[in-house]
C-alpha atoms as a PDB file:
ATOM      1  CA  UNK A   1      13.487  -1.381  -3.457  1.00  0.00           C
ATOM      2  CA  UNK A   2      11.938   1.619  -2.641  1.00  0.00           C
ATOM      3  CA  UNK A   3       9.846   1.772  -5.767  1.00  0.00           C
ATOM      4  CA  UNK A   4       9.365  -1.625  -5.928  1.00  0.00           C
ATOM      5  CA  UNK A   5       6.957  -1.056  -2.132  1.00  0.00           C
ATOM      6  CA  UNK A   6       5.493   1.981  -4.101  1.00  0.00           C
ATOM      7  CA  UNK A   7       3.972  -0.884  -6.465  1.00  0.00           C
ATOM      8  CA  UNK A   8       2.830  -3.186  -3.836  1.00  0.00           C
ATOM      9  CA  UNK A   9       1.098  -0.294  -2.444  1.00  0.00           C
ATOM     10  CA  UNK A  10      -0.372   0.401  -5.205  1.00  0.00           C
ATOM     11  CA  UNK A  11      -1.612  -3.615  -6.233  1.00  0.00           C
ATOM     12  CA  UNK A  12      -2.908  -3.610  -2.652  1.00  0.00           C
ATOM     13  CA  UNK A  13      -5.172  -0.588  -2.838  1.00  0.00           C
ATOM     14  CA  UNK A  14      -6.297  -2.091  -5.914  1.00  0.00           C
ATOM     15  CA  UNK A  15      -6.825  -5.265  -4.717  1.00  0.00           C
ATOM     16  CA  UNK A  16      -8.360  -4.262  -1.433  1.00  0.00           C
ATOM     17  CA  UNK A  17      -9.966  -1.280  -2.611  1.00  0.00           C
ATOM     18  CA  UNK A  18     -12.481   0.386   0.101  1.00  0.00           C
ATOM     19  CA  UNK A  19     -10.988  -1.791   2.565  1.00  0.00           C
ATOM     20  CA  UNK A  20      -7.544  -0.194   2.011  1.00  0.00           C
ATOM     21  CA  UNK A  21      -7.140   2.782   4.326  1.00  0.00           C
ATOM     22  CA  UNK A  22      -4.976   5.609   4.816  1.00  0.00           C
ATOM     23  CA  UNK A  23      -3.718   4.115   8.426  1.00  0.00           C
ATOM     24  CA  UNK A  24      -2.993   0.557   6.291  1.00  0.00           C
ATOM     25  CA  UNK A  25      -0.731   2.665   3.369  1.00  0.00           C
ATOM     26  CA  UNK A  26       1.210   4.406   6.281  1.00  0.00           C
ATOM     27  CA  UNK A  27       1.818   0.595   7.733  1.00  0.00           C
ATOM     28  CA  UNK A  28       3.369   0.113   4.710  1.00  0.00           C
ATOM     29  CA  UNK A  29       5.398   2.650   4.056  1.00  0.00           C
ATOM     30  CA  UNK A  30       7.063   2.464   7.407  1.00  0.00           C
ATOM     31  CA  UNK A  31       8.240  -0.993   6.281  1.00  0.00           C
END
């Protein structure tokens, strides 16, 4: 499961792309 957050991560900063921050990816990870 873990890697499978990894690669949301990942399609949101590409989706998002300036507006994904470093503060947003830590949101995430906490999850």
């Amino acid at each position: 499961f873990r890697l499978l957050g990894d690669n949301l991560i990942i399609a949101l900063a590409a989706a998002l792309g300036k507006d994904f921050t470093i503060e947003a990816q830590a949101a995430w990870q906490k999850l």
